[in-house]
C-alpha atoms as a PDB file:
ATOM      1  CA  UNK A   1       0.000   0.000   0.000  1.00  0.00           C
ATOM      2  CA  UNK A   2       1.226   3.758  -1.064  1.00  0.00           C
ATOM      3  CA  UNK A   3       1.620   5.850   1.825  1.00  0.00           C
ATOM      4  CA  UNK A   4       0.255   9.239   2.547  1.00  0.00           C
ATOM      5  CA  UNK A   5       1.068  12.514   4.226  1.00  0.00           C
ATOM      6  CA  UNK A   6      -1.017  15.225   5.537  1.00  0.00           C
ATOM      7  CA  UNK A   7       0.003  18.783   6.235  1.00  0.00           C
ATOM      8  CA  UNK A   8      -2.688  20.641   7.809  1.00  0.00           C
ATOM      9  CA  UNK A   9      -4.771  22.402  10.098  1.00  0.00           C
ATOM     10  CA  UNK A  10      -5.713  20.736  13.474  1.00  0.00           C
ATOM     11  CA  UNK A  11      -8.968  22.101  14.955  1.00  0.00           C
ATOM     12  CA  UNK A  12     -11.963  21.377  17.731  1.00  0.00           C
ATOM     13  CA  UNK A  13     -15.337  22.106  15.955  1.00  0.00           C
ATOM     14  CA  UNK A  14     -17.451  23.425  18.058  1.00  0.00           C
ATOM     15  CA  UNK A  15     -20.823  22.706  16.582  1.00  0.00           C
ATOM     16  CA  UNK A  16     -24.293  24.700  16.909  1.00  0.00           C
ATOM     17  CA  UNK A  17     -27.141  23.337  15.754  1.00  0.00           C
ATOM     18  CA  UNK A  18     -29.664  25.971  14.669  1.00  0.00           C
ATOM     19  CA  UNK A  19     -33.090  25.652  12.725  1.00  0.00           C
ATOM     20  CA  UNK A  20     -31.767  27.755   9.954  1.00  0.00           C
ATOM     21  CA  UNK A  21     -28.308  29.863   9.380  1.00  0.00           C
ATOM     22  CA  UNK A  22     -28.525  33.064  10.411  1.00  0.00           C
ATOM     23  CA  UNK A  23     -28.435  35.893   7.892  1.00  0.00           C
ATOM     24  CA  UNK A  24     -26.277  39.410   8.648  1.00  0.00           C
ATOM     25  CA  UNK A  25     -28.130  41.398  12.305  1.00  0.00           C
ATOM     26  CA  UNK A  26     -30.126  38.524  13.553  1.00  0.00           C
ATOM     27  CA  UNK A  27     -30.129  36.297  16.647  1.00  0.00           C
ATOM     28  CA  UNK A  28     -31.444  33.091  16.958  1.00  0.00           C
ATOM     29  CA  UNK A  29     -31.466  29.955  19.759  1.00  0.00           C
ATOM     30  CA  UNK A  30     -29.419  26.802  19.029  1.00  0.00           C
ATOM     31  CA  UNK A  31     -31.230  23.364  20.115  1.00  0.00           C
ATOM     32  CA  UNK A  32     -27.646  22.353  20.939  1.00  0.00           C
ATOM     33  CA  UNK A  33     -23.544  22.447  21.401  1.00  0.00           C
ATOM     34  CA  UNK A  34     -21.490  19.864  20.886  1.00  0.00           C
ATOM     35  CA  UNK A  35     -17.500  19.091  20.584  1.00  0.00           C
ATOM     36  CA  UNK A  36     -15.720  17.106  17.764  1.00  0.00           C
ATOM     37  CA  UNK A  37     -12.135  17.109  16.864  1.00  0.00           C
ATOM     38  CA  UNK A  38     -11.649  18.966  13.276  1.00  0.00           C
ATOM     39  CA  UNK A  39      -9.565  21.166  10.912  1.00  0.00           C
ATOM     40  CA  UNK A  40      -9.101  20.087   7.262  1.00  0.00           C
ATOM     41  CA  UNK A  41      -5.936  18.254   7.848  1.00  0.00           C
ATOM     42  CA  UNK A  42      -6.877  16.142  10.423  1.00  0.00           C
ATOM     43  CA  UNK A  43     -10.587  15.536   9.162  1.00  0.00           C
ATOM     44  CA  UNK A  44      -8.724  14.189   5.975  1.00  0.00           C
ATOM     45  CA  UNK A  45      -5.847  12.468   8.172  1.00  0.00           C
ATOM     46  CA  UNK A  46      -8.543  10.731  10.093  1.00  0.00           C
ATOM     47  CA  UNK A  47     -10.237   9.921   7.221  1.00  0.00           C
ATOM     48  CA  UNK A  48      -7.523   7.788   5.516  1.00  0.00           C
ATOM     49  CA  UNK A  49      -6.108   6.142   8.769  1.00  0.00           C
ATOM     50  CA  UNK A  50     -10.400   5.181   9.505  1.00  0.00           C
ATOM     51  CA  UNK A  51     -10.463   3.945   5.586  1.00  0.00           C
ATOM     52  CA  UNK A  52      -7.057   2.014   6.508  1.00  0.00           C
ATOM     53  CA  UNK A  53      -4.160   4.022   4.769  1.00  0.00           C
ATOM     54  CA  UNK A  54      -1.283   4.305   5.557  1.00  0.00           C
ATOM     55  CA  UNK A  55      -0.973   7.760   6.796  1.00  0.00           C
ATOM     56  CA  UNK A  56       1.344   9.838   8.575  1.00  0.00           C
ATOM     57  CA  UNK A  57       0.098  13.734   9.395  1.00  0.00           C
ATOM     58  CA  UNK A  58       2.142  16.914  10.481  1.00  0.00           C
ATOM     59  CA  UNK A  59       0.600  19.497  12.285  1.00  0.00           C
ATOM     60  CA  UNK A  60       0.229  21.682  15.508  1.00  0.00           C
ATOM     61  CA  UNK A  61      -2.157  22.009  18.143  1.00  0.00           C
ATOM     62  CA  UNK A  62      -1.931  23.654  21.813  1.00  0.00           C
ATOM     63  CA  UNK A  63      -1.067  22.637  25.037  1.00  0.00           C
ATOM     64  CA  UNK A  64      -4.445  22.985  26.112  1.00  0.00           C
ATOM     65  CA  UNK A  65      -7.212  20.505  26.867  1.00  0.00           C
ATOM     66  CA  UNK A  66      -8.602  20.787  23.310  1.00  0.00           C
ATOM     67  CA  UNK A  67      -5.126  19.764  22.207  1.00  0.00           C
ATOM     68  CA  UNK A  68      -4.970  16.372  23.928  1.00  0.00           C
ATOM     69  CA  UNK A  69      -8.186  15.334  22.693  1.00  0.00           C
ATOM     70  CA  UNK A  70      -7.639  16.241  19.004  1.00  0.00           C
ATOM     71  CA  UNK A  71      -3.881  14.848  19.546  1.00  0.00           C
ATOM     72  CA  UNK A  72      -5.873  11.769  21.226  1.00  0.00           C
ATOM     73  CA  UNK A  73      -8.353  11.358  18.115  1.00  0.00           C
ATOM     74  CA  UNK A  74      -5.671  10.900  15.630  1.00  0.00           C
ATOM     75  CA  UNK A  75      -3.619   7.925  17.234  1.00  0.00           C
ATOM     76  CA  UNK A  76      -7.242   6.386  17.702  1.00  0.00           C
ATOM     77  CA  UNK A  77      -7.293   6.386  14.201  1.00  0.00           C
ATOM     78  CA  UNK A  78      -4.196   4.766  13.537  1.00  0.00           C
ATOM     79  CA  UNK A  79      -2.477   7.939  12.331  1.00  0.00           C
ATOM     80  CA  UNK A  80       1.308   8.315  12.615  1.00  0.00           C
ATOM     81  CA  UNK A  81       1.838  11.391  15.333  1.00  0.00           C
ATOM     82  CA  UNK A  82       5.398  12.193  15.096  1.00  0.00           C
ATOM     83  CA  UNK A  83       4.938  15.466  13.269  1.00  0.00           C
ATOM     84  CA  UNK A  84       2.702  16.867  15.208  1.00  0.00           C
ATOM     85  CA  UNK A  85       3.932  19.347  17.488  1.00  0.00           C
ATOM     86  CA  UNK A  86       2.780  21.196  20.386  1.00  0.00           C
ATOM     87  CA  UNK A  87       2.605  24.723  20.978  1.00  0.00           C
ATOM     88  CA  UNK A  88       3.119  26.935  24.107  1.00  0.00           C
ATOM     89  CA  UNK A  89       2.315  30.315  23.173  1.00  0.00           C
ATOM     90  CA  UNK A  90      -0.844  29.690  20.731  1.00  0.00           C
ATOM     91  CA  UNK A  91      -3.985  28.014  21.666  1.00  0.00           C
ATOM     92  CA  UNK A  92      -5.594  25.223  19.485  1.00  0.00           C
ATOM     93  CA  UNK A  93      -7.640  26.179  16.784  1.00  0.00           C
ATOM     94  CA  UNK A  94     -11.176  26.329  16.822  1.00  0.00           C
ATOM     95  CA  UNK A  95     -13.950  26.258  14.618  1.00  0.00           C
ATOM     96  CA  UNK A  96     -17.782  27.042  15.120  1.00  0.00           C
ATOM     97  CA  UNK A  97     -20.192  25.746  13.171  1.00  0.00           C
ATOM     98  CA  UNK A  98     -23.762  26.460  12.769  1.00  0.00           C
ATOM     99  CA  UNK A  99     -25.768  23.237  11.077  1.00  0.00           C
ATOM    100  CA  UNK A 100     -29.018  23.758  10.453  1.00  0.00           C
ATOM    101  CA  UNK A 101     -32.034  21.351  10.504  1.00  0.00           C
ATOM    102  CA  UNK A 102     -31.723  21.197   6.592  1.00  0.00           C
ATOM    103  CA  UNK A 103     -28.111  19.658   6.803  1.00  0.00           C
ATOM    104  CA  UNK A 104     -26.140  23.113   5.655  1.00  0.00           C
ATOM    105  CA  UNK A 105     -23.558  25.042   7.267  1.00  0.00           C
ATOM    106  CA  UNK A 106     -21.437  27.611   7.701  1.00  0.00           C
ATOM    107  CA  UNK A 107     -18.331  27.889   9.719  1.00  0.00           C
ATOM    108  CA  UNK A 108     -15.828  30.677  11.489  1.00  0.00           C
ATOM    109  CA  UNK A 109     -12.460  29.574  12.260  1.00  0.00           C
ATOM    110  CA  UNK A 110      -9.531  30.836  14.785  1.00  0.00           C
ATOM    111  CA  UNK A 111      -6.133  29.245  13.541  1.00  0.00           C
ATOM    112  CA  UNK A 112      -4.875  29.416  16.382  1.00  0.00           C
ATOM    113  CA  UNK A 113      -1.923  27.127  16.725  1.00  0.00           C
ATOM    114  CA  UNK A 114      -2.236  26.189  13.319  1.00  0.00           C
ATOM    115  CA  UNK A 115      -1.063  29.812  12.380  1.00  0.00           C
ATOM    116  CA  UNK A 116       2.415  28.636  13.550  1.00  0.00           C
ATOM    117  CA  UNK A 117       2.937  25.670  11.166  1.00  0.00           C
ATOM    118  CA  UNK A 118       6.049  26.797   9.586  1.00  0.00           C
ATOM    119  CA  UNK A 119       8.495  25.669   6.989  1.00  0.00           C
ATOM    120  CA  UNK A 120      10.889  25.101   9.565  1.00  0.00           C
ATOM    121  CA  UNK A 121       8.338  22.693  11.320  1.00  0.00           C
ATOM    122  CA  UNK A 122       8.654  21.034   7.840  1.00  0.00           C
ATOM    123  CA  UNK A 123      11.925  20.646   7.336  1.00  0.00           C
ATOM    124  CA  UNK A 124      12.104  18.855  11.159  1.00  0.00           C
ATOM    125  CA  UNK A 125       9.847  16.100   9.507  1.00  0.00           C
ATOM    126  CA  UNK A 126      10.985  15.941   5.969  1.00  0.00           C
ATOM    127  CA  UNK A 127      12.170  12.425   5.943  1.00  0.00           C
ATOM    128  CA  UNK A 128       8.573  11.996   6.442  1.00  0.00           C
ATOM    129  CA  UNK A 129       8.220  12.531   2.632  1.00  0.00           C
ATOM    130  CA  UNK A 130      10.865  10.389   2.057  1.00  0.00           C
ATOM    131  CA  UNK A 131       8.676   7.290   1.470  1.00  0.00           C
ATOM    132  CA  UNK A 132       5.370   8.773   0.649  1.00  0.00           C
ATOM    133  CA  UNK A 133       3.539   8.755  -1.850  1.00  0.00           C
ATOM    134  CA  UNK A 134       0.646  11.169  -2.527  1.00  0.00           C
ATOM    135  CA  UNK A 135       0.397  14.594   0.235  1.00  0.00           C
ATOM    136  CA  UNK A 136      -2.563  16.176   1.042  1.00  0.00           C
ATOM    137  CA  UNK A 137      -2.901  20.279   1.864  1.00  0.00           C
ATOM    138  CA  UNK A 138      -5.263  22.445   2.004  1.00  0.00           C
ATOM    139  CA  UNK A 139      -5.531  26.133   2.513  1.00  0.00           C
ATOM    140  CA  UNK A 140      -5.924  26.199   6.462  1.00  0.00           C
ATOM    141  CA  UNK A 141      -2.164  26.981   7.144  1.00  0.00           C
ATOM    142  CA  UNK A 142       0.115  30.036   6.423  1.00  0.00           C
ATOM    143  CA  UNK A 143       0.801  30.148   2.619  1.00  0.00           C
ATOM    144  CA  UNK A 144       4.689  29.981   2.839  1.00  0.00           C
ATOM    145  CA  UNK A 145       3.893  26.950   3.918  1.00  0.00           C
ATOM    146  CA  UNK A 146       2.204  25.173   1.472  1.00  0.00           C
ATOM    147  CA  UNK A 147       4.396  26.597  -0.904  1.00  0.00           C
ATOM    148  CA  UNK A 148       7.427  25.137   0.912  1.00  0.00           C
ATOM    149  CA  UNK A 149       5.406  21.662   0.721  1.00  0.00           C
ATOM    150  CA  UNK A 150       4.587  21.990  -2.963  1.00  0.00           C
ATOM    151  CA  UNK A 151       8.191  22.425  -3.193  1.00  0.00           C
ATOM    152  CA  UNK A 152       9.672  19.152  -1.012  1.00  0.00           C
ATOM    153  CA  UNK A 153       6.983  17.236  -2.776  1.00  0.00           C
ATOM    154  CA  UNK A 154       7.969  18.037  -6.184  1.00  0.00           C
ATOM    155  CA  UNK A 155      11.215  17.595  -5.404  1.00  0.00           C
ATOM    156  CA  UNK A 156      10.933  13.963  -3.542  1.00  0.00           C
ATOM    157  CA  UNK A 157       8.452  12.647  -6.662  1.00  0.00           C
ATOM    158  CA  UNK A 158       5.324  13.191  -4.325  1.00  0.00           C
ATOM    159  CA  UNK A 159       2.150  13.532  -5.779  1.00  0.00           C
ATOM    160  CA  UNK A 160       0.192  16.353  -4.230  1.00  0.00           C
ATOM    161  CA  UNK A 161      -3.191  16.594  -3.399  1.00  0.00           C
ATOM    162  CA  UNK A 162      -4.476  19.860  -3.315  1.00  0.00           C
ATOM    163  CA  UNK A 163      -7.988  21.433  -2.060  1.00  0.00           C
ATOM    164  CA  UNK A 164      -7.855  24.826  -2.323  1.00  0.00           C
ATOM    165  CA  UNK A 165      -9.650  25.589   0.719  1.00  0.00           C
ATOM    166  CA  UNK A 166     -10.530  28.757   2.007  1.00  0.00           C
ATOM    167  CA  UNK A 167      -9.581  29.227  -1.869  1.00  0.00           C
ATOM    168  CA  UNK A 168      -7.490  32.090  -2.785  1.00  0.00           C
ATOM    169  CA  UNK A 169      -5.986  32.632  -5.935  1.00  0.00           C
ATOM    170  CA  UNK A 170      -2.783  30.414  -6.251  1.00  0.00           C
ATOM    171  CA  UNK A 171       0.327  31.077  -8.260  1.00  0.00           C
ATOM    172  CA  UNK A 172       1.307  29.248 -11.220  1.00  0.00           C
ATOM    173  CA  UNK A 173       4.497  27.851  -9.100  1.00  0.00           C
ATOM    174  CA  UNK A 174       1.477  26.135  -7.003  1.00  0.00           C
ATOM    175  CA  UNK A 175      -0.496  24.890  -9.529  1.00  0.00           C
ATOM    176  CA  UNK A 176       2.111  23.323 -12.281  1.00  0.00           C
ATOM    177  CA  UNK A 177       2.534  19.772 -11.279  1.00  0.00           C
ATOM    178  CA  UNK A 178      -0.236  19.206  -9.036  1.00  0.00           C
ATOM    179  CA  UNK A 179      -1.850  15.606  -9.347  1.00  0.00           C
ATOM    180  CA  UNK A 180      -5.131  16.594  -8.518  1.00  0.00           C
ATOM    181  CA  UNK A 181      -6.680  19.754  -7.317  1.00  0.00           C
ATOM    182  CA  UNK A 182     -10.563  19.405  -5.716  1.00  0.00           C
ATOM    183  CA  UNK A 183     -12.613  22.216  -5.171  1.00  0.00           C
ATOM    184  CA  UNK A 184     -16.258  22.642  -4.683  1.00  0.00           C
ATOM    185  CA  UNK A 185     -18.180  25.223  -6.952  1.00  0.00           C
ATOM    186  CA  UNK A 186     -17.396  28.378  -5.279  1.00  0.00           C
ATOM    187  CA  UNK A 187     -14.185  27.768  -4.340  1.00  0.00           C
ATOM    188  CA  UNK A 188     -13.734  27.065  -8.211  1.00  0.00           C
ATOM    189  CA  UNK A 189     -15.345  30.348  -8.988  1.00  0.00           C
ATOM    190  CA  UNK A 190     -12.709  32.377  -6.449  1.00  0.00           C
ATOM    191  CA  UNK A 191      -9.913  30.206  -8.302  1.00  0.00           C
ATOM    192  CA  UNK A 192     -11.063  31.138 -11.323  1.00  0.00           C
ATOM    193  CA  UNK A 193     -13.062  34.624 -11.280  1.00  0.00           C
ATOM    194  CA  UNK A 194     -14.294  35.247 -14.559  1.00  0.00           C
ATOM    195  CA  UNK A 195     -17.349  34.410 -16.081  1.00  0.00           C
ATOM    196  CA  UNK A 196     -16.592  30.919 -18.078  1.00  0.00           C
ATOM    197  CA  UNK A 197     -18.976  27.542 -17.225  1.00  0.00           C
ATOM    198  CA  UNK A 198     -17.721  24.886 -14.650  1.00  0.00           C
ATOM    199  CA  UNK A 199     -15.941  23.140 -17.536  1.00  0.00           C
ATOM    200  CA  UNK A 200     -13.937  26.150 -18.715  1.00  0.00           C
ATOM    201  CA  UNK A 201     -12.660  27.152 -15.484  1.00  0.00           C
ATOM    202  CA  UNK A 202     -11.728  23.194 -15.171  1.00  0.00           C
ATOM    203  CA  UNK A 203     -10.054  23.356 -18.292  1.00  0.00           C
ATOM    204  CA  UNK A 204      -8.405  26.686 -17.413  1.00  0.00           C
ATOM    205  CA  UNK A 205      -6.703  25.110 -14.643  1.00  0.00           C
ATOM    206  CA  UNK A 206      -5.357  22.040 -16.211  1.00  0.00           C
ATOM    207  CA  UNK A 207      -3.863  24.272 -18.374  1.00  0.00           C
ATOM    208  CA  UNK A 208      -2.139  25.501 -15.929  1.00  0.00           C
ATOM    209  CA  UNK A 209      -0.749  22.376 -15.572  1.00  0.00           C
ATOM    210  CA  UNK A 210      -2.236  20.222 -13.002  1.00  0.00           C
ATOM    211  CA  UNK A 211      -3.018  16.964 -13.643  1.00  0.00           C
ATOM    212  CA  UNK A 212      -6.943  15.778 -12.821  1.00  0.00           C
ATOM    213  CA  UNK A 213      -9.114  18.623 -11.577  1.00  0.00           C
ATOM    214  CA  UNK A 214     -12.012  16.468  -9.460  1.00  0.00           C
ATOM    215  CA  UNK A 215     -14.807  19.385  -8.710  1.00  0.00           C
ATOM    216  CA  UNK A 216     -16.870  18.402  -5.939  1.00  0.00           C
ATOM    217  CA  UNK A 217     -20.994  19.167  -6.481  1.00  0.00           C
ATOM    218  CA  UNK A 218     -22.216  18.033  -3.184  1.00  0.00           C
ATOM    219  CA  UNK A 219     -25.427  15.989  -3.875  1.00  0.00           C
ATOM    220  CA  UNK A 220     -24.396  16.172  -7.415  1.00  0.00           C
ATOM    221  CA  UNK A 221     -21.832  13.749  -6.960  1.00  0.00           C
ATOM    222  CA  UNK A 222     -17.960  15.349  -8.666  1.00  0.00           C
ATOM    223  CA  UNK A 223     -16.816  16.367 -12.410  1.00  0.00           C
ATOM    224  CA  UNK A 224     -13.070  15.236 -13.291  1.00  0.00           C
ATOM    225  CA  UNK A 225     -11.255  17.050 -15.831  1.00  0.00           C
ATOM    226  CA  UNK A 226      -8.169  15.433 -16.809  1.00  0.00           C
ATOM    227  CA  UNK A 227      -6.312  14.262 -19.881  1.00  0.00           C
ATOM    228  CA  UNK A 228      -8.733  12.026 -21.036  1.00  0.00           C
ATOM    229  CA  UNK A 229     -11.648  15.104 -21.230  1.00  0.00           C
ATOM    230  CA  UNK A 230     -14.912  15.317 -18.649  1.00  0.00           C
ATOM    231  CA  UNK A 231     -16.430  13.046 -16.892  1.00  0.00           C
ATOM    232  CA  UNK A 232     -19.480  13.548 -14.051  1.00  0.00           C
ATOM    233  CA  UNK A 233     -19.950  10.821 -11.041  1.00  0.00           C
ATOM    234  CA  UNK A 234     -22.615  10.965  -8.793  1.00  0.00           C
ATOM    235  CA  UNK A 235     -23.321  11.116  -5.269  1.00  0.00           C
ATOM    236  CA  UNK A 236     -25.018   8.208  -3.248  1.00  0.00           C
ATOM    237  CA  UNK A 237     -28.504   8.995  -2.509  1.00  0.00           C
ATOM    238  CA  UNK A 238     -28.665   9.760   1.677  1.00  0.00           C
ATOM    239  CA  UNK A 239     -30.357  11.773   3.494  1.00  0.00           C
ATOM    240  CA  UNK A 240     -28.505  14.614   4.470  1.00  0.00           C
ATOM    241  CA  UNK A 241     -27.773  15.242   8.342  1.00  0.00           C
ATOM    242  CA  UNK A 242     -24.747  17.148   7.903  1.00  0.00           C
ATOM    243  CA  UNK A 243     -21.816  18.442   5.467  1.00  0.00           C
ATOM    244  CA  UNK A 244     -19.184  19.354   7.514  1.00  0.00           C
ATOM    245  CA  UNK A 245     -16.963  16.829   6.782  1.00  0.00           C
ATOM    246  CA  UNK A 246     -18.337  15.604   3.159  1.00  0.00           C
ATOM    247  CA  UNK A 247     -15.785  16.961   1.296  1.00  0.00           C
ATOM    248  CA  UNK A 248     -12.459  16.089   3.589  1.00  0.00           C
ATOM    249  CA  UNK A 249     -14.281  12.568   3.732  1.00  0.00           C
ATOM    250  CA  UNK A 250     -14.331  12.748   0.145  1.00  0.00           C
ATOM    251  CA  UNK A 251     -10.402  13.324  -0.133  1.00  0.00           C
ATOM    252  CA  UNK A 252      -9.565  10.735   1.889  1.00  0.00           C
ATOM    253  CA  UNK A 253     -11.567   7.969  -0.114  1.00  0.00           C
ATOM    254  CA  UNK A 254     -10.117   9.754  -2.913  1.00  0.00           C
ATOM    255  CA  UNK A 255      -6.469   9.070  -1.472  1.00  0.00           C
ATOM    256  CA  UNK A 256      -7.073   5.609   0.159  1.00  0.00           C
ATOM    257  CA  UNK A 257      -8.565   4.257  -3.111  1.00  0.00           C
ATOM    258  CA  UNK A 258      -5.292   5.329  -5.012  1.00  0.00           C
ATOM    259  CA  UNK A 259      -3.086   4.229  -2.741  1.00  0.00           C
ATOM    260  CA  UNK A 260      -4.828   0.920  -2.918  1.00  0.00           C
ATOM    261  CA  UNK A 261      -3.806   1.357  -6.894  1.00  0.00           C
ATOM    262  CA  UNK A 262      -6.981   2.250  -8.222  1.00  0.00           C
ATOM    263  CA  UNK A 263      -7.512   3.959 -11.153  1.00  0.00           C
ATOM    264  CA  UNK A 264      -8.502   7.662 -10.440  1.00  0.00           C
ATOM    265  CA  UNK A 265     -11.944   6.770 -11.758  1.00  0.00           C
ATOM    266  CA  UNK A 266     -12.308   4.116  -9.494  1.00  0.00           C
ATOM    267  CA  UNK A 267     -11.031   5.900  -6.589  1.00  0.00           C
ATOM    268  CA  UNK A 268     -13.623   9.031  -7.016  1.00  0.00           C
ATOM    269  CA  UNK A 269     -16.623   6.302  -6.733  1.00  0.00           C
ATOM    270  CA  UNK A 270     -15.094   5.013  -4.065  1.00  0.00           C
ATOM    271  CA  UNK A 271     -14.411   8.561  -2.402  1.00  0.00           C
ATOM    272  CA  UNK A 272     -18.246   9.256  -3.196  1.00  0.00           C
ATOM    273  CA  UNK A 273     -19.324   6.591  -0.935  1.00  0.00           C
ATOM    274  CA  UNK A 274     -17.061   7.549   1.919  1.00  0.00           C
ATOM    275  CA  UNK A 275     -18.600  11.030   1.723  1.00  0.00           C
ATOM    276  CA  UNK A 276     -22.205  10.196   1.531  1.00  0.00           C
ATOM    277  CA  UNK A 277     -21.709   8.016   4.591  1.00  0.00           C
ATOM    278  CA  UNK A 278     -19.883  11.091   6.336  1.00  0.00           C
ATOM    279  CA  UNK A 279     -22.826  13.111   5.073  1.00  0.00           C
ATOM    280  CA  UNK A 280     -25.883  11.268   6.824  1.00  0.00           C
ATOM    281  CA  UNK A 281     -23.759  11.426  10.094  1.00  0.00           C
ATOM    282  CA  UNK A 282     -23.310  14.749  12.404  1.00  0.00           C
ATOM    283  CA  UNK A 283     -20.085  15.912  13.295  1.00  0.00           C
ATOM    284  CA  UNK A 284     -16.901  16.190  11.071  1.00  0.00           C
ATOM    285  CA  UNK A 285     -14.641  13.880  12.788  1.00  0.00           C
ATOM    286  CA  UNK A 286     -17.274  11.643  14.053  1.00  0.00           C
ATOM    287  CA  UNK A 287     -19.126  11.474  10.695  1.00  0.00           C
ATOM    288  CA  UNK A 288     -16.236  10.314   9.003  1.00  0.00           C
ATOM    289  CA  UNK A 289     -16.930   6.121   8.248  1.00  0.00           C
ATOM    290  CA  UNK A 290     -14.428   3.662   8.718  1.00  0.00           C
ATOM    291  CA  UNK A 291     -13.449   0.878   6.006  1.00  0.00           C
ATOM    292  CA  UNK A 292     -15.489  -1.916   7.213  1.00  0.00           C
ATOM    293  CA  UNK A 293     -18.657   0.591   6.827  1.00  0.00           C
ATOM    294  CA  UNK A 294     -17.781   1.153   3.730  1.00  0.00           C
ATOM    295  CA  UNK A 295     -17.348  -2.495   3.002  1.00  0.00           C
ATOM    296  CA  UNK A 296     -21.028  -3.309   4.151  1.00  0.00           C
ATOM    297  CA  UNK A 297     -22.464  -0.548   1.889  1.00  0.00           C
ATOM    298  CA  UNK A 298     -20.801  -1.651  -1.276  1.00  0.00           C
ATOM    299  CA  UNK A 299     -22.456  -5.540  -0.423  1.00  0.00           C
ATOM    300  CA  UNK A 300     -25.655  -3.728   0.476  1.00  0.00           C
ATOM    301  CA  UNK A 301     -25.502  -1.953  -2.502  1.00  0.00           C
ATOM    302  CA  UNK A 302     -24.523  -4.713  -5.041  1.00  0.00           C
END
């Protein structure tokens, strides 16, 4: 099996549940509060190690309570903790979430800790990349340090794994050489501003040089623009509880299934069913399914 790395943001979601989201100026009452360990990095870490990858992460939390349980939750999940630092001065990040009763969300996040995920925290853990395989970032840590990851990777033979979120332009240097890139819709449109369909900005981008761009459509299932032209999957039909995680679930499948050697086709149907699992489950972290639920919905399903 192909192993994996994850650089990324390390959060606790702290998750309201509210009848609808609020719009700009009003105030409404949640039915409830709840904790779950989060962040983009780890919900993808967690997802692979769940899916069983073989997955390594590095990242930084605080030395605060929330940082022993989210430091807890990965080596539950059988992910390899060595680069994951501590920090003494910044707090762990946090995330609050309001879900309403439809199954949407929208979410406010403190970096925290995460803010201080440096290149030099890198280079401490670059043999890490020494035997992997495929890396997975996202946009939840300081720029330079992507960059500096883009940069290792492509220079070890690691394929990278991008999803451009927050999304924020990115520079060619970024782009050329990516394996895959996944946005959603909007995060598209921000990487792409002007006014083309979903299959020009797609195209724009692998233009630019990266490899498969897999945009994610929620209960549309994903569109995959690669070499070989467009293709659409779909989504599994669920009922939806909550999206928090759906997309980081998503990568993970994504990352497992090619690490298993699956074809990239193969490995976005697999993805879709990790996601719509993840999707009729609350919680990011505790949403996410592991492999043998996966295993009983494909026998179910057959």
């Amino acid at each position: 099996m192909a192993k994996i790395i994850v650089v990324g943001s390390i959060n606790m979601d702290v998750v309201i549940r509210v009848p609808h989201i609020p719009t700009e100026g009003e105030t409404i009452m949640a039915s409830s509060v709840n904790y779950y360990g989060g962040g983009k990095g780890a919900n993808q870490a967690i997802a692979v190690g769940r899916l069983g990858g073989d997955v390594s992460m590095i990242g930084r939390i605080g030395e605060d309570d929330y940082g022993k349980i989210l430091y807890d939750n990965l080596v539950e999940s059988g992910i390899h903790t060595q680069g994951i630092e501590y920090d003494a001065d910044y707090p762990s990040g946090t995330a609050y979430i309001n879900v309403s009763d439809s199954g949407e969300n929208n979410i406010v996040v403190y970096s925290g800790a995460n803010s201080r995920l440096d290149p030099v925290q890198i280079q401490s853990y670059e043999y890490l990349f020494d035997e992997a395989d495929y890396c997975l970032i996202q946009m939840e840590i300081p720029f330079e340090t992507i960059e500096h990851v883009v940069r290792v990777c492509k220079t070890k033979g690691v394929k990278i794994i991008l999803n451009p979120a927050p999304a924020q332009p990115l520079p060619f240097t970024v782009l050329q050489g990516l394996y895959a890139i996944i946005p959603n819709e909007s995060e598209l449109d921000l990487l792409c501003p002007d006014p083309s369909s979903l299959e020009e900005k797609a195209r724009s981008l692998f233009e630019f040089g990266v490899d498969n761009i897999i945009v994610t459509l929620g209960s549309k299932g994903s569109m995959l623009m690669n070499e070989d032209g467009i293709q659409y999957f779909g989504a599994i039909p669920v009922k939806s509880v909550d999206t928090t995680a759906a997309g980081d679930s998503f990568i993970g499948g994504l990352a497992v299934g090619l690490s298993e050697k699956k074809g990239i086709k193969e490995a976005i149907r697999f993805a879709a069913i990790v996601a719509g699992i993840a999707v009729s489950r609350e919680g990011a972290q505790s949403s996410i399914p592991d492999r043998i639920t996966v295993e009983d919905y494909l026998k179910s399903s057959s």
